[in-house]
Protein backbone atom coordinates (compact mmCIF):
# COMPACT_ATOMS: atom_id res chain seq x y z
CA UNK A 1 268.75 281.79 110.30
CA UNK A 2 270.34 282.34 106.86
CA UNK A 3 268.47 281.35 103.81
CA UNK A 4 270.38 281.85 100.14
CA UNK A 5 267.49 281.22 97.14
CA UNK A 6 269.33 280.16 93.91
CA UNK A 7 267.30 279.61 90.72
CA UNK A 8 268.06 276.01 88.99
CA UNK A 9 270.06 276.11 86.13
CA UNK A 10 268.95 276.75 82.71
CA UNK A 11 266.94 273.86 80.99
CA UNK A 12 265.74 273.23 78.21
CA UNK A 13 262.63 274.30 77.97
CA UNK A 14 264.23 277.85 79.38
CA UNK A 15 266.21 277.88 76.32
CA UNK A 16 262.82 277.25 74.23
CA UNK A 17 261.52 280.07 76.26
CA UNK A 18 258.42 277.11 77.49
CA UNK A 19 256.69 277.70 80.79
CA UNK A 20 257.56 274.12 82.83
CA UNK A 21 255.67 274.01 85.21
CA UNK A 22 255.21 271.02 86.53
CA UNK A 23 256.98 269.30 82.89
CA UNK A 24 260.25 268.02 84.19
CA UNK A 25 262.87 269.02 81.08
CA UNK A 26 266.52 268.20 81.72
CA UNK A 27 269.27 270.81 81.85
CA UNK A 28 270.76 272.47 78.63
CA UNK A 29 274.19 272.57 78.08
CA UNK A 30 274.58 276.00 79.30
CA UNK A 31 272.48 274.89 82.60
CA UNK A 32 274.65 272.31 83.38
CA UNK A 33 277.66 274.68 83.09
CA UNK A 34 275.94 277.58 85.07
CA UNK A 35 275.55 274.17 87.93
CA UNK A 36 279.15 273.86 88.00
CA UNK A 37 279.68 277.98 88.17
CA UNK A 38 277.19 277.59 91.32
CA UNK A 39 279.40 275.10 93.03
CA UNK A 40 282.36 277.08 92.49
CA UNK A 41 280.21 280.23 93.83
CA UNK A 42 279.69 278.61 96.94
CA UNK A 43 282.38 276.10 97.25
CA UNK A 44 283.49 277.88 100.60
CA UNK A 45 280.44 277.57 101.88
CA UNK A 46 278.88 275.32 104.45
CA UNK A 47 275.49 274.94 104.55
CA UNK A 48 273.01 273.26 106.98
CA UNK A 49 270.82 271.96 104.42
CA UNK A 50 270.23 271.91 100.13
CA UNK A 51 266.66 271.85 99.63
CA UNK A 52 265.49 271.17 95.85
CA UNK A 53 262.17 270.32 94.62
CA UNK A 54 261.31 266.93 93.29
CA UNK A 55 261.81 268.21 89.72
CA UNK A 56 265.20 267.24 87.98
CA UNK A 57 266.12 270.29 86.75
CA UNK A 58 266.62 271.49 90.60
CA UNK A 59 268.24 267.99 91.76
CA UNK A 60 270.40 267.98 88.47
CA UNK A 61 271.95 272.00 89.38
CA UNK A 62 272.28 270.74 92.71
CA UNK A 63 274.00 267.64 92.28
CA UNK A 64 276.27 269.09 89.62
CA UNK A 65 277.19 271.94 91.81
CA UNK A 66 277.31 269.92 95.39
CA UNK A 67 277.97 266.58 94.32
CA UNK A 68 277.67 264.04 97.26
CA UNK A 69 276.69 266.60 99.74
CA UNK A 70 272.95 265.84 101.19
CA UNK A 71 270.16 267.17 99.19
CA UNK A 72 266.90 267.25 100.20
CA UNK A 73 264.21 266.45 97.54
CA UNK A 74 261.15 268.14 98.57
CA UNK A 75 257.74 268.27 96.49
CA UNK A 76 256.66 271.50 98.27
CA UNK A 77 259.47 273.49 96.09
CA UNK A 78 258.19 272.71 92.99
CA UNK A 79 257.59 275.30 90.58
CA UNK A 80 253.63 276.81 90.32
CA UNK A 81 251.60 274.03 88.35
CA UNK A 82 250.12 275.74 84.93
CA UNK A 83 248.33 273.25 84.84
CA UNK A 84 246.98 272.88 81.16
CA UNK A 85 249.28 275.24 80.16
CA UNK A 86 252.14 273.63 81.62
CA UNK A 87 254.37 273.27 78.45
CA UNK A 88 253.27 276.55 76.93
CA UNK A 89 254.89 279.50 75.95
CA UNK A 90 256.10 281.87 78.47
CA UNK A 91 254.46 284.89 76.90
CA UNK A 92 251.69 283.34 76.92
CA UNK A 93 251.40 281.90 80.04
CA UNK A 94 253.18 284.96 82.01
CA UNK A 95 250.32 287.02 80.82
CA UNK A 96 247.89 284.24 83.00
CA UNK A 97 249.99 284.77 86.13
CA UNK A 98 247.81 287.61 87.44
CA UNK A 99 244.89 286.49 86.47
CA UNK A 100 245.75 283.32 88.38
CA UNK A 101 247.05 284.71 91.73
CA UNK A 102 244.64 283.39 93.59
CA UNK A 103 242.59 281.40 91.27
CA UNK A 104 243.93 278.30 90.18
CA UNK A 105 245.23 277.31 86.73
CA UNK A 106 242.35 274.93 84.92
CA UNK A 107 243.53 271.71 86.20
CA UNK A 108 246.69 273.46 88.12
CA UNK A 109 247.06 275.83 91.15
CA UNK A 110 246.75 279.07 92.14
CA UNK A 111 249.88 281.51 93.43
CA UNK A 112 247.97 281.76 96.38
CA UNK A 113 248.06 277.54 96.74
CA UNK A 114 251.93 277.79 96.33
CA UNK A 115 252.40 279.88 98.92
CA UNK A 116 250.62 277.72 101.30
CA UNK A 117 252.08 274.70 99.90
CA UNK A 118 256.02 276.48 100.68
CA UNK A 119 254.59 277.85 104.33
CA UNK A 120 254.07 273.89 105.04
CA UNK A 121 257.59 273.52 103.83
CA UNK A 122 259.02 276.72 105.77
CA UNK A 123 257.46 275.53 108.93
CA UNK A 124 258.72 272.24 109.01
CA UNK A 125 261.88 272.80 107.42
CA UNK A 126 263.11 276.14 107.85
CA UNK A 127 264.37 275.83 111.66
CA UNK A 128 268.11 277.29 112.14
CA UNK A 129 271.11 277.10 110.76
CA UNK A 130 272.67 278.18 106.88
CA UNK A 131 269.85 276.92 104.26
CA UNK A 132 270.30 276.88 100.65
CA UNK A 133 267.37 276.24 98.69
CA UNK A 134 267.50 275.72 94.85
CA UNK A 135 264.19 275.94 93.15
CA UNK A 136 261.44 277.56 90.72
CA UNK A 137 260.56 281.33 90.15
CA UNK A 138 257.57 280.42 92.44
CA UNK A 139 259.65 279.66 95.16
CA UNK A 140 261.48 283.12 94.68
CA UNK A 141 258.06 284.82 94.93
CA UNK A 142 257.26 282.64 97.56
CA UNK A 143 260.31 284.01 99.83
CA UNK A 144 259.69 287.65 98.53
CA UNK A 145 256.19 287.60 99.17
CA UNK A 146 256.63 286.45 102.96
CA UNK A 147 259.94 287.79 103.94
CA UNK A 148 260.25 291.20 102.42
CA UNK A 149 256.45 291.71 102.24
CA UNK A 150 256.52 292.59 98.72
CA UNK A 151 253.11 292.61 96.76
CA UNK A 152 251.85 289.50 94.67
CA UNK A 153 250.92 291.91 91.93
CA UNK A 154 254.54 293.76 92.57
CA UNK A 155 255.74 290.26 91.47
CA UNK A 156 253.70 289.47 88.76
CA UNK A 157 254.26 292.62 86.94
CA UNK A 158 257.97 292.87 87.75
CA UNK A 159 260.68 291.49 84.80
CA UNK A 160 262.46 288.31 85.99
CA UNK A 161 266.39 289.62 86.68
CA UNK A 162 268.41 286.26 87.47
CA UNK A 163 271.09 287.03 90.03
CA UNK A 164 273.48 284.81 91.69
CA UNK A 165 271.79 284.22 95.07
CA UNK A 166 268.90 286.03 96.76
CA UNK A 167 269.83 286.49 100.40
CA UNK A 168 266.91 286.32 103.10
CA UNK A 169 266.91 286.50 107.26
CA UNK A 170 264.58 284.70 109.69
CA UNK A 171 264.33 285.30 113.01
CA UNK A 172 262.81 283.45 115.90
C-alpha cells in the first residue's frame, strides 16, 4: 500500500500565522491557488481513496484540487485540538507542543490522544490500494511517528518544511 500525505492549503489563519486547531478558517487566496497547483500535481494520478478531515480547510484543498472525485470526510484527521489555545498564536502555542505530548491541552488533547485517534483511522481505513490523505501537521507527525519511527520530541523540535507530498509504504 501507497500512502501520499499532502498538507491542506494555506488558510487564513496560516497567513495570520494563528494556531487552528480545531477553529475551522477558510482558505486564503493563495490556499486556494496552491489547491488548484495540487490537482495539477497529481492530475495523472489515480488514487484509491482522498481522505480529509472534517475541517474545511482540508475538504476545500481537496475539492478544489479533485473536484467530483470521492472524498472521504473523516473526523479522525483533524488537526491536534489546542484546546483553549486553539486560535492562538503559533509561537506561542508551538512552544506548548512538548509540553503537551502526552498531556492534553486544558480543555483539548494530547499528541499522544492524536495518535490513537489516527491508529483508529489507519486500522479501519488504511487497507490496500493508492491513498491520498490531505490533512493537519498532526496528521504528518502522526504518519512520521508510526511509519518511519521518528521521535515525538524529534518532531516537536524540528522546523515545519512544507513539501509537495510526503511519500509513505505499508506492508501487510
Amino acid at each position: 500500500m501507497k500512502i501520499i500525505f499532502e498538507s491542506h492549503a494555506t488558510s487564513v489563519d496560516n497567513e495570520n500565522k494563528i494556531a487552528s486547531g480545531w477553529l475551522d478558517p477558510p482558505l486564503s487566496q493563495k490556499g486556494i491557488k496552491q489547491a488548484k497547483e495540487m490537482g495539477q500535481r497529481y492530475e495523472k494520478e489515480h488514487f484509491s481513496h482522498i481522505y480529509v478531515s472534517d475541517l474545511s480547510r482540508s475538504f476545500e484543498t481537496a475539492h478544489i484540487a479533485f473536484g467530483s472525485q470521492s472524498i472521504l470526510k473523516d473526523a479522525r484527521l483533524r488537526e491536534w485540538n489546542y484546546g483553549q489555545f486553539n486560535g492562538f498564536p503559533v509561537s506561542e502555542v508551538d512552544k506548548l507542543k512538548i509540553d503537551h505530548a502526552h498531556i492534553p491541552f486544558p480543555c483539548g488533547e494530547s499528541l499522544e490522544q492524536v495518535i490513537n485517534r489516527f491508529l483508529s483511522f489507519e486500522q479501519e481505513c488504511l487497507k490496500t490500494g493508492k491513498i491520498l490523505i490531505i490533512g493537519h501537521r498532526a496528521i504528518y507527525y502522526c504518519l512520521e511517528f508510526l511509519f518511519r519511527k521518528t521521535p515525538i520530541m524529534t518532531l516537536l523540535t524540528t522546523p515545519w518544511n512544507w513539501q509537495p507530498g510526503w511519500h509513505y509504504r505499508r506492508t501487510l
